[in-house]
PDB file of N, CA and C in Angstrom:
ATOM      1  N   UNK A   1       1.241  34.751 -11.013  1.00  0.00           N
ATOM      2  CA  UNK A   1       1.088  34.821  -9.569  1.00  0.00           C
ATOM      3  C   UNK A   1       2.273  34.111  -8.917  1.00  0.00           C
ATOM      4  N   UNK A   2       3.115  35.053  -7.878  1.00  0.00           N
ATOM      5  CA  UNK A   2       4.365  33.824  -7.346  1.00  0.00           C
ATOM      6  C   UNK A   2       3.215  33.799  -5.955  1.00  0.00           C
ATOM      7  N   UNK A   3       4.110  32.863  -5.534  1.00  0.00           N
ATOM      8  CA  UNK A   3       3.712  32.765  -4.072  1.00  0.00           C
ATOM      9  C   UNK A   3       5.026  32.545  -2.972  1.00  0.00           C
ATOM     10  N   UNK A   4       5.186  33.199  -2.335  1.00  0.00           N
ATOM     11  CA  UNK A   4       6.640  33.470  -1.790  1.00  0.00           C
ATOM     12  C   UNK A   4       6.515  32.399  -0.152  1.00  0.00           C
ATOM     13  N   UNK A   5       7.031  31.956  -0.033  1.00  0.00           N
ATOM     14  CA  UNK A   5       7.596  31.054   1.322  1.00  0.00           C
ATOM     15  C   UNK A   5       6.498  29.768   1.675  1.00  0.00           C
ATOM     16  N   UNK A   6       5.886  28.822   0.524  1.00  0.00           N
ATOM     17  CA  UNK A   6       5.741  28.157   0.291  1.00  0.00           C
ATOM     18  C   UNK A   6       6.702  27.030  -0.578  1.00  0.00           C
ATOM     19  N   UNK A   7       6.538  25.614   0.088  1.00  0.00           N
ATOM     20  CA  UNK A   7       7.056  24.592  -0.319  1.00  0.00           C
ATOM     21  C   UNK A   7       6.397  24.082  -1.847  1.00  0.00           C
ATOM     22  N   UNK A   8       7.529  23.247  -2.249  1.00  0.00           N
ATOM     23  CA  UNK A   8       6.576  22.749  -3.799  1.00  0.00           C
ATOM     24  C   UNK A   8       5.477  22.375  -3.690  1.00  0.00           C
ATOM     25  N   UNK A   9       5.481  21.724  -2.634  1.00  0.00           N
ATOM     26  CA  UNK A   9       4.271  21.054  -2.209  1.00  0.00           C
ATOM     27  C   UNK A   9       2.900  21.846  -2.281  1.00  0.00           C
ATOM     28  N   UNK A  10       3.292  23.010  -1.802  1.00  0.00           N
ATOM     29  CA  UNK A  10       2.106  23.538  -0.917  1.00  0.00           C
ATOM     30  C   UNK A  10       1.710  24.855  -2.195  1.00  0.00           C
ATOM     31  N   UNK A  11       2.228  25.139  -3.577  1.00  0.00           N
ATOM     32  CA  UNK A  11       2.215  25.914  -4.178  1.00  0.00           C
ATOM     33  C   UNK A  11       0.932  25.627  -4.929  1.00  0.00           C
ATOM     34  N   UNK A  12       0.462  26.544  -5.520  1.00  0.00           N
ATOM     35  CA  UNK A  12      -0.873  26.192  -6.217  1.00  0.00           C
ATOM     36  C   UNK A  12      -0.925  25.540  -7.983  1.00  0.00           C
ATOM     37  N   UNK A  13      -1.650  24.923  -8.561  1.00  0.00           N
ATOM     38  CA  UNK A  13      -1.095  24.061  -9.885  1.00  0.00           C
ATOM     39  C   UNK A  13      -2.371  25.053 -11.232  1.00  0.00           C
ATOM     40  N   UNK A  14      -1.214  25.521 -12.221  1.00  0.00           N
ATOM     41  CA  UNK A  14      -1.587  26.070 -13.125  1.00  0.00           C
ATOM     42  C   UNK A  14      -2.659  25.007 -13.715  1.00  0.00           C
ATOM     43  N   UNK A  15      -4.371  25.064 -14.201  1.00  0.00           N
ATOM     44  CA  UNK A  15      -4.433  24.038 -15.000  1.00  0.00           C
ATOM     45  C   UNK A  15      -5.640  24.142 -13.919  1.00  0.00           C
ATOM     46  N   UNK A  16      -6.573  23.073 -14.213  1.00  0.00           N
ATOM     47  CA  UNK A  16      -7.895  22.586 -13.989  1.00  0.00           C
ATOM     48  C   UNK A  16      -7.867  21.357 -13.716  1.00  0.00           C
ATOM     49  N   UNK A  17      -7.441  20.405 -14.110  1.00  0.00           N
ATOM     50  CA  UNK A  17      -7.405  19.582 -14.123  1.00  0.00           C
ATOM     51  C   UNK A  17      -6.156  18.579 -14.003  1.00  0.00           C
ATOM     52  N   UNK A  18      -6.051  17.849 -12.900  1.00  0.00           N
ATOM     53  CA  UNK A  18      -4.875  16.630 -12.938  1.00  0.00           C
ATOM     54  C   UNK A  18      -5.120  15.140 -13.192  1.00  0.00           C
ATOM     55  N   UNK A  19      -4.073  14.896 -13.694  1.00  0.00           N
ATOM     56  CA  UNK A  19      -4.601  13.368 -14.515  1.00  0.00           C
ATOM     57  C   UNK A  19      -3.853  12.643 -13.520  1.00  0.00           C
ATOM     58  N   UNK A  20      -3.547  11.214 -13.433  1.00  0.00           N
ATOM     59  CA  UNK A  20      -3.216  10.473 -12.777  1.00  0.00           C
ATOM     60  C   UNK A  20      -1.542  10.349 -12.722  1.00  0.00           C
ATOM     61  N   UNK A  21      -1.199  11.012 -13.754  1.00  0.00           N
ATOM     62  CA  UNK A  21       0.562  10.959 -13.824  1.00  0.00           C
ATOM     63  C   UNK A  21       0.982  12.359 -12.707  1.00  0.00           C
ATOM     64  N   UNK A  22       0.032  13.469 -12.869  1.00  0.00           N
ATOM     65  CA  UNK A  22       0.212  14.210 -11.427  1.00  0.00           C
ATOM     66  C   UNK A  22      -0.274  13.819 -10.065  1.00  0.00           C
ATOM     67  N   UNK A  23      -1.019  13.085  -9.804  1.00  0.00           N
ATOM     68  CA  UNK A  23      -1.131  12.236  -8.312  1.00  0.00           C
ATOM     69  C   UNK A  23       0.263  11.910  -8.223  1.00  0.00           C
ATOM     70  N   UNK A  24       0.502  11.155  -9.098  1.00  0.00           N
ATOM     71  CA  UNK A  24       2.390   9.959  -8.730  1.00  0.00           C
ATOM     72  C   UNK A  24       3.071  11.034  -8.465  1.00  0.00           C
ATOM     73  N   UNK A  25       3.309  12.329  -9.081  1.00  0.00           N
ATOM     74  CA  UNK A  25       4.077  13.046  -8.706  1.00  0.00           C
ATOM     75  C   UNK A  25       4.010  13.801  -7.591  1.00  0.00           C
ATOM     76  N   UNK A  26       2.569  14.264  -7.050  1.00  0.00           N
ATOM     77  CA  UNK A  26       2.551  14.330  -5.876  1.00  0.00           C
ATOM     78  C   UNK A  26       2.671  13.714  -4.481  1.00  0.00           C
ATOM     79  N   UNK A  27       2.353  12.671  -4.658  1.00  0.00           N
ATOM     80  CA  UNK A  27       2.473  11.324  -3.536  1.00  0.00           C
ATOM     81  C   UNK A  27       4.165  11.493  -3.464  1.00  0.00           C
ATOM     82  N   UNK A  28       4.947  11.788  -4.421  1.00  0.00           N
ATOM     83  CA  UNK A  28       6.531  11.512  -4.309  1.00  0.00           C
ATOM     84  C   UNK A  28       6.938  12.661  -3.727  1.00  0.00           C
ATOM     85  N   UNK A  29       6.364  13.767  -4.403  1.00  0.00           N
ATOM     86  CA  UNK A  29       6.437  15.114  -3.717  1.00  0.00           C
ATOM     87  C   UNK A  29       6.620  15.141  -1.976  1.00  0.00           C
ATOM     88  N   UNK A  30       4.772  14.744  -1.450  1.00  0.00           N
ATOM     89  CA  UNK A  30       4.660  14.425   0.098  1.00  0.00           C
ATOM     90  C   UNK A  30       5.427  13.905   0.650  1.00  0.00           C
ATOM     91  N   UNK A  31       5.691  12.671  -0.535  1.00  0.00           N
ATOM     92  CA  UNK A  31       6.527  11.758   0.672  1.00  0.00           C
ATOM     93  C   UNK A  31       8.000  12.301   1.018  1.00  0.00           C
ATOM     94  N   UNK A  32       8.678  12.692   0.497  1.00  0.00           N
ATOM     95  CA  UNK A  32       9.955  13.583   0.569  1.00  0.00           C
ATOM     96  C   UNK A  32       9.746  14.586   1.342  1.00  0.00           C
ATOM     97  N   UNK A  33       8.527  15.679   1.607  1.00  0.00           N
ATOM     98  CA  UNK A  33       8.315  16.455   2.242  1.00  0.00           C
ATOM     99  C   UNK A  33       8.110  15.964   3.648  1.00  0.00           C
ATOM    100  N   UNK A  34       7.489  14.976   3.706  1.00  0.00           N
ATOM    101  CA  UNK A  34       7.263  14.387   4.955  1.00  0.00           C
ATOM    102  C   UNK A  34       8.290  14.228   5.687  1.00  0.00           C
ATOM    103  N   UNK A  35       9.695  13.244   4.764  1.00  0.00           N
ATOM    104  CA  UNK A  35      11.024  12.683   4.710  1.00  0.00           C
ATOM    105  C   UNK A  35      11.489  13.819   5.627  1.00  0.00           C
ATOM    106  N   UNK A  36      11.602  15.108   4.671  1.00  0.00           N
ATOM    107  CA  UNK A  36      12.380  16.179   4.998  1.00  0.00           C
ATOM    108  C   UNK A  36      12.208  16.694   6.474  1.00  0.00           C
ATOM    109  N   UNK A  37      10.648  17.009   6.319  1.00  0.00           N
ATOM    110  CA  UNK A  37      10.187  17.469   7.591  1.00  0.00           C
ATOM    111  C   UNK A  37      10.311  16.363   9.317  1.00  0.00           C
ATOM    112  N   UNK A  38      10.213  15.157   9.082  1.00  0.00           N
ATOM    113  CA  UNK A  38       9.987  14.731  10.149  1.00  0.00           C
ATOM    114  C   UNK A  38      10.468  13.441   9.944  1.00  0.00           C
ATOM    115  N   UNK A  39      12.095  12.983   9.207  1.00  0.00           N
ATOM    116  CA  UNK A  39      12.611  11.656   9.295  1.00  0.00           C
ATOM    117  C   UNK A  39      11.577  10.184  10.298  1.00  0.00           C
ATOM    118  N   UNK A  40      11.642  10.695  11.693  1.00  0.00           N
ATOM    119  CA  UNK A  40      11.461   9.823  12.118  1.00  0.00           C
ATOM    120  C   UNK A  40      10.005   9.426  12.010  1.00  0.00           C
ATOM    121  N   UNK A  41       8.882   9.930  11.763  1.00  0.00           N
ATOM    122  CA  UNK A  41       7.802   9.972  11.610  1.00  0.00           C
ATOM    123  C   UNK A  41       7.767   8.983  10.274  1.00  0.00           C
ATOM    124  N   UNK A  42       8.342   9.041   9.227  1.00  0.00           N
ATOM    125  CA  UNK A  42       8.604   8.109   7.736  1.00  0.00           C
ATOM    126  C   UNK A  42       9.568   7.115   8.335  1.00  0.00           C
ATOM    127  N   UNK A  43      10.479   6.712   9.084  1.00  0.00           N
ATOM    128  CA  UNK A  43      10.727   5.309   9.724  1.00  0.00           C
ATOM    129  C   UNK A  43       9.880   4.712  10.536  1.00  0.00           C
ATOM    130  N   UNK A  44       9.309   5.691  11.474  1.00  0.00           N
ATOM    131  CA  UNK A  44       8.704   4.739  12.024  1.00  0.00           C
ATOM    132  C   UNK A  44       6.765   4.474  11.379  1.00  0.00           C
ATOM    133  N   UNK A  45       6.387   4.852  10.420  1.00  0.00           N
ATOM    134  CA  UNK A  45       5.767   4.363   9.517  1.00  0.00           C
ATOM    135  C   UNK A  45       6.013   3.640   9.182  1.00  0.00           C
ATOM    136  N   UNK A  46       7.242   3.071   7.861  1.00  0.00           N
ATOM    137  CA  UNK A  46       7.737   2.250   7.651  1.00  0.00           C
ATOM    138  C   UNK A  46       8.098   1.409   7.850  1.00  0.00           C
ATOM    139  N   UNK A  47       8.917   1.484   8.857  1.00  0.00           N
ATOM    140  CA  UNK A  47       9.621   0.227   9.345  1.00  0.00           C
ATOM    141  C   UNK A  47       9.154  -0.676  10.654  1.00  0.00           C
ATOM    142  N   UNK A  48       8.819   0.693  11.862  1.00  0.00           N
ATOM    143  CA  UNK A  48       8.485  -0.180  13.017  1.00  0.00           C
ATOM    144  C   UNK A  48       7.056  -0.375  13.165  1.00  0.00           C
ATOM    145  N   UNK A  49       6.265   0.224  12.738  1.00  0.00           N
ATOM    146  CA  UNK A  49       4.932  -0.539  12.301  1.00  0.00           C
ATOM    147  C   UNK A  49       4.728  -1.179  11.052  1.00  0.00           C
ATOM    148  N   UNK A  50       4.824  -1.207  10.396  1.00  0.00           N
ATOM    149  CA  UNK A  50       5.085  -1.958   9.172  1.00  0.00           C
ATOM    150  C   UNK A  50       5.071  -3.485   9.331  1.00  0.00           C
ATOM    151  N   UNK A  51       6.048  -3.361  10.622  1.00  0.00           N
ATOM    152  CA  UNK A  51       6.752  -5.234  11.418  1.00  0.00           C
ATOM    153  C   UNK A  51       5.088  -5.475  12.439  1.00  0.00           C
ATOM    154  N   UNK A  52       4.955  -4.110  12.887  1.00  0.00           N
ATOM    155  CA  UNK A  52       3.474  -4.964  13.766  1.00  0.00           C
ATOM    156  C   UNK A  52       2.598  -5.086  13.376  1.00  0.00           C
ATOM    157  N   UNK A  53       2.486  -4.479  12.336  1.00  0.00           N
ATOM    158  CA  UNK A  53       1.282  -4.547  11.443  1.00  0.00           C
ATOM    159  C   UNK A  53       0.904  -6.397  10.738  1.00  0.00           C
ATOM    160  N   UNK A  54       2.567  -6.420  10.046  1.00  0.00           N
ATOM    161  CA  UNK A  54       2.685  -7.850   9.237  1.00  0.00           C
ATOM    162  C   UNK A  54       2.598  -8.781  10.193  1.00  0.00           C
ATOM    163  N   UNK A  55       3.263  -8.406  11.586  1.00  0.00           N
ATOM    164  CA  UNK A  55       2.992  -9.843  12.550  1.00  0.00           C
ATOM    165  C   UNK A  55       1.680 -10.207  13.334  1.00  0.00           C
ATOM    166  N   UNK A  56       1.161  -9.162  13.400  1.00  0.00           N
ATOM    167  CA  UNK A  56      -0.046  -9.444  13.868  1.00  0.00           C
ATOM    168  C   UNK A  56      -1.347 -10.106  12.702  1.00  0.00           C
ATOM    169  N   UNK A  57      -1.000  -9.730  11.194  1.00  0.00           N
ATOM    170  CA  UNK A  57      -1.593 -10.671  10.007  1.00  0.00           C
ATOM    171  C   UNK A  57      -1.421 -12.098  10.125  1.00  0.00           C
ATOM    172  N   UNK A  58       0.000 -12.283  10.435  1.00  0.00           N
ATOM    173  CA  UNK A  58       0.210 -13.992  10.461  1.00  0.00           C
ATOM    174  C   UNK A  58       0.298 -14.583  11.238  1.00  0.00           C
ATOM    175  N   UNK A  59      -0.036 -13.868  12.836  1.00  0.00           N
ATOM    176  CA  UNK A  59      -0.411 -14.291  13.936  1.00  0.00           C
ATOM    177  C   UNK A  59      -2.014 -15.112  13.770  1.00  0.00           C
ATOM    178  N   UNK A  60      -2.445 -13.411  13.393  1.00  0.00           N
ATOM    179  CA  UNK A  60      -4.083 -13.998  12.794  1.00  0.00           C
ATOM    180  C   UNK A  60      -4.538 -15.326  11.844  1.00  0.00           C
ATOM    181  N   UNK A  61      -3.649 -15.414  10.962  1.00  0.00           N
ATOM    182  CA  UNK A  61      -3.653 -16.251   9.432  1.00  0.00           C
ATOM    183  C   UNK A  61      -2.951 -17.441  10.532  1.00  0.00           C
ATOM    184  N   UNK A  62      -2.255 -17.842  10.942  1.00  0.00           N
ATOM    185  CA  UNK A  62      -1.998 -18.990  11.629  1.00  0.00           C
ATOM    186  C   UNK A  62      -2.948 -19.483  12.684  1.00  0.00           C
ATOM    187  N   UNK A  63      -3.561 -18.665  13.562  1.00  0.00           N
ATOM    188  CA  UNK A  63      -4.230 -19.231  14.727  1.00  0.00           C
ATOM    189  C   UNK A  63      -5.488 -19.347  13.707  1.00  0.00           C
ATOM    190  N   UNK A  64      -6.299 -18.835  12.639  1.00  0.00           N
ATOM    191  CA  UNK A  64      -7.280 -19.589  11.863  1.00  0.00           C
ATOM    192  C   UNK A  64      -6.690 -20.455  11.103  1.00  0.00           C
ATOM    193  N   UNK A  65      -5.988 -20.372  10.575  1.00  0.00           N
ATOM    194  CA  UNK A  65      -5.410 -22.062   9.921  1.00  0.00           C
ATOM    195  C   UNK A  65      -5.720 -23.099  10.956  1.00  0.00           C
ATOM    196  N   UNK A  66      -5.040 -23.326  12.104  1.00  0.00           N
ATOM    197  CA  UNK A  66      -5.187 -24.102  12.979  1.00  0.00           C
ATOM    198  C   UNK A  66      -6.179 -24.567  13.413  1.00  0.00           C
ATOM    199  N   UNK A  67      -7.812 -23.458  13.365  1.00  0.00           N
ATOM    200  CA  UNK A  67      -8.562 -23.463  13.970  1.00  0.00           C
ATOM    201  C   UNK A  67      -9.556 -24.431  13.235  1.00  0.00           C
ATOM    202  N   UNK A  68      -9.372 -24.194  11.650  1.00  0.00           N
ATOM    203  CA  UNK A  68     -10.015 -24.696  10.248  1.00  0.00           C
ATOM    204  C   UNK A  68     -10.252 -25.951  10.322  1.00  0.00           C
ATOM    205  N   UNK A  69     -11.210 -26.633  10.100  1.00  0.00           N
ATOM    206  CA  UNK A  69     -11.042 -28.275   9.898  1.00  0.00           C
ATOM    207  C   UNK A  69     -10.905 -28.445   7.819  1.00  0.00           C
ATOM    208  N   UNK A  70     -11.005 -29.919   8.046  1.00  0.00           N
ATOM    209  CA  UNK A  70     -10.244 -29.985   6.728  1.00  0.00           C
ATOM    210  C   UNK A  70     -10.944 -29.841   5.426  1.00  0.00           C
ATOM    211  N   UNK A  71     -12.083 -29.332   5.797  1.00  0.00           N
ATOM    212  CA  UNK A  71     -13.121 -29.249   4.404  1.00  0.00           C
ATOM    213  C   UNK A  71     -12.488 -27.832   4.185  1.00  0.00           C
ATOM    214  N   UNK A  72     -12.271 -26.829   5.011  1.00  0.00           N
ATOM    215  CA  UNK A  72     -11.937 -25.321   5.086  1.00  0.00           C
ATOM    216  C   UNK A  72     -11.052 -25.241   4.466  1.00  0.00           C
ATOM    217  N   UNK A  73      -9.536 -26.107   4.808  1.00  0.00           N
ATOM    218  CA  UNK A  73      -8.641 -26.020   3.960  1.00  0.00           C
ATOM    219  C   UNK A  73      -8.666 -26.507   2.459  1.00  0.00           C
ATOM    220  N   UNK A  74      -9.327 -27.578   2.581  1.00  0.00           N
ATOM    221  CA  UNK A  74      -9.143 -28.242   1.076  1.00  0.00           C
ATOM    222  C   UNK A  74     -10.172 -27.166   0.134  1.00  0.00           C
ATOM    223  N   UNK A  75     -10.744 -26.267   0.853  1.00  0.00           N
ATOM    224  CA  UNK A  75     -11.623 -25.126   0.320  1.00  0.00           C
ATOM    225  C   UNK A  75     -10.872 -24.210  -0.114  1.00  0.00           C
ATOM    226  N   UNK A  76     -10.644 -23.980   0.381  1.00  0.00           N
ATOM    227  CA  UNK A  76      -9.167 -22.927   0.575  1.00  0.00           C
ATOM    228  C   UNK A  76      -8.220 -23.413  -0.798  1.00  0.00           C
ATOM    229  N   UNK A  77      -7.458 -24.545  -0.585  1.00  0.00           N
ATOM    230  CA  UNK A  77      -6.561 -24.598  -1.839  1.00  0.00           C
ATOM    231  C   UNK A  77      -7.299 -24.691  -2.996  1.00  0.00           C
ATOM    232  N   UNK A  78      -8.956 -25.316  -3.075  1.00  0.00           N
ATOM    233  CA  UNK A  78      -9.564 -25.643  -4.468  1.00  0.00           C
ATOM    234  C   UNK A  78      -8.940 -24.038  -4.814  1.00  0.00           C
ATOM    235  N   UNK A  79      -9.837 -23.000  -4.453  1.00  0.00           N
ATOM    236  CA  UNK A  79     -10.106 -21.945  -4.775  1.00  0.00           C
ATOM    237  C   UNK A  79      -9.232 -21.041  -5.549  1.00  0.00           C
ATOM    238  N   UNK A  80      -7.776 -21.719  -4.329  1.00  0.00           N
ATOM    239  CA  UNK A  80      -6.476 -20.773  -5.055  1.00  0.00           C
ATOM    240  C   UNK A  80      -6.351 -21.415  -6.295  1.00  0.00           C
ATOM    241  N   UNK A  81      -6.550 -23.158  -6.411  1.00  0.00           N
ATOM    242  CA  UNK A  81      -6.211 -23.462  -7.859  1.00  0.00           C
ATOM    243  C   UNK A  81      -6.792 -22.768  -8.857  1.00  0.00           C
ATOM    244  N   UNK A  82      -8.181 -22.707  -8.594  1.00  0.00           N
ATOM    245  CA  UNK A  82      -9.531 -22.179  -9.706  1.00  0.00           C
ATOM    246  C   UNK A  82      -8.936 -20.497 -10.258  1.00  0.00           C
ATOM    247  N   UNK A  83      -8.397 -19.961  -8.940  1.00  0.00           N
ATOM    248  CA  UNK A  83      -8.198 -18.470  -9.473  1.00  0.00           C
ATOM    249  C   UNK A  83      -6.499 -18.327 -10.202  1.00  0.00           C
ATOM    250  N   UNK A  84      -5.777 -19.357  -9.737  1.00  0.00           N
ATOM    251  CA  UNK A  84      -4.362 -19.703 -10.383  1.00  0.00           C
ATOM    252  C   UNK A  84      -4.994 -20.079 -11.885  1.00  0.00           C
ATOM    253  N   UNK A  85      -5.500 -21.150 -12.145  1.00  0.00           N
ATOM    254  CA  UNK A  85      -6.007 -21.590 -13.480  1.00  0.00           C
ATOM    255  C   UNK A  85      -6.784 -20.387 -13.913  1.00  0.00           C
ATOM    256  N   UNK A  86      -7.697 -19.630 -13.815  1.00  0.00           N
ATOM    257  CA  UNK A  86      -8.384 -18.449 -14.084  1.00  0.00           C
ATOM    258  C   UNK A  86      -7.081 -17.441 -14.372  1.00  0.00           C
ATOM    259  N   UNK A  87      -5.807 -17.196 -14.097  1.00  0.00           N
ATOM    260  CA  UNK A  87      -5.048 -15.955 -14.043  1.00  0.00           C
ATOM    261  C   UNK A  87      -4.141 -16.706 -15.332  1.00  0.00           C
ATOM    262  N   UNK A  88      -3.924 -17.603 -15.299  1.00  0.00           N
ATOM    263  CA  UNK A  88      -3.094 -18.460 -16.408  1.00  0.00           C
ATOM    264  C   UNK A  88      -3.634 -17.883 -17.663  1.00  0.00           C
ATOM    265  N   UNK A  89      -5.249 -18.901 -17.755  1.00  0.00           N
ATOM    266  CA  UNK A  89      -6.239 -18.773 -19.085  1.00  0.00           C
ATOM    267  C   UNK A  89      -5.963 -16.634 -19.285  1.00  0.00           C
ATOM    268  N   UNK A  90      -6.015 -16.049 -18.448  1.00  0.00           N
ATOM    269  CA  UNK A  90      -6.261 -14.604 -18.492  1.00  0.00           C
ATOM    270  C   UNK A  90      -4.990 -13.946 -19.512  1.00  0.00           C
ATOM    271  N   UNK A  91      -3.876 -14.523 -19.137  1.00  0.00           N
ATOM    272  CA  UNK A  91      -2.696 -13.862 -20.055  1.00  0.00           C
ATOM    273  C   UNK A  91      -2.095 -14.742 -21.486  1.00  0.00           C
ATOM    274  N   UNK A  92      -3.399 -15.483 -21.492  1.00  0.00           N
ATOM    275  CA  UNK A  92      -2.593 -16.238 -22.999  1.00  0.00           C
ATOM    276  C   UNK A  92      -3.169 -15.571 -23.833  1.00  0.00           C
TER     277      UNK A  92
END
């Protein structure tokens, strides 16, 4: 079966079944298609929300830090130690 004036993308896949090494190849596929089709649409994904996205996280993550009294924090670092020591013990 051809299929005439369709993109790679958009062509149909011999087979029943896709395993997870054809997702990766499709996601790379889209994203290039996307690229191709509409540059600015993949920058400004990327790049200029990307920045409001991350600043508005550590806007958030700072004004609760601040807000925390000190049992919260010292809660806070036990925890990271416990799961730091937990990720250590994990790869020996």
């Amino acid at each position: 079966m051809v299929v005439v004036g369709l993109s790679r993308i958009d062509r149909p896949v011999a087979g029943a079944s896709l395993g997870r090494r054809h997702f990766g190849r499709f996601d790379r596929l889209a994203f290039f298609e996307f690229l191709r089709r509409d540059p600015w649409f993949v920058f400004e994904t990327f790049v200029v929300k990307e920045n409001m996205i991350r600043n508005t996280i550590v806007e958030a993550t700072v004004t609760e830090w601040n807000r925390a009294g000190w049992k919260a924090r010292l809660l806070f670092f036990l925890i990271i130690a416990l799961i730091g020591g937990m990720a250590a013990q994990s790869t020996c």
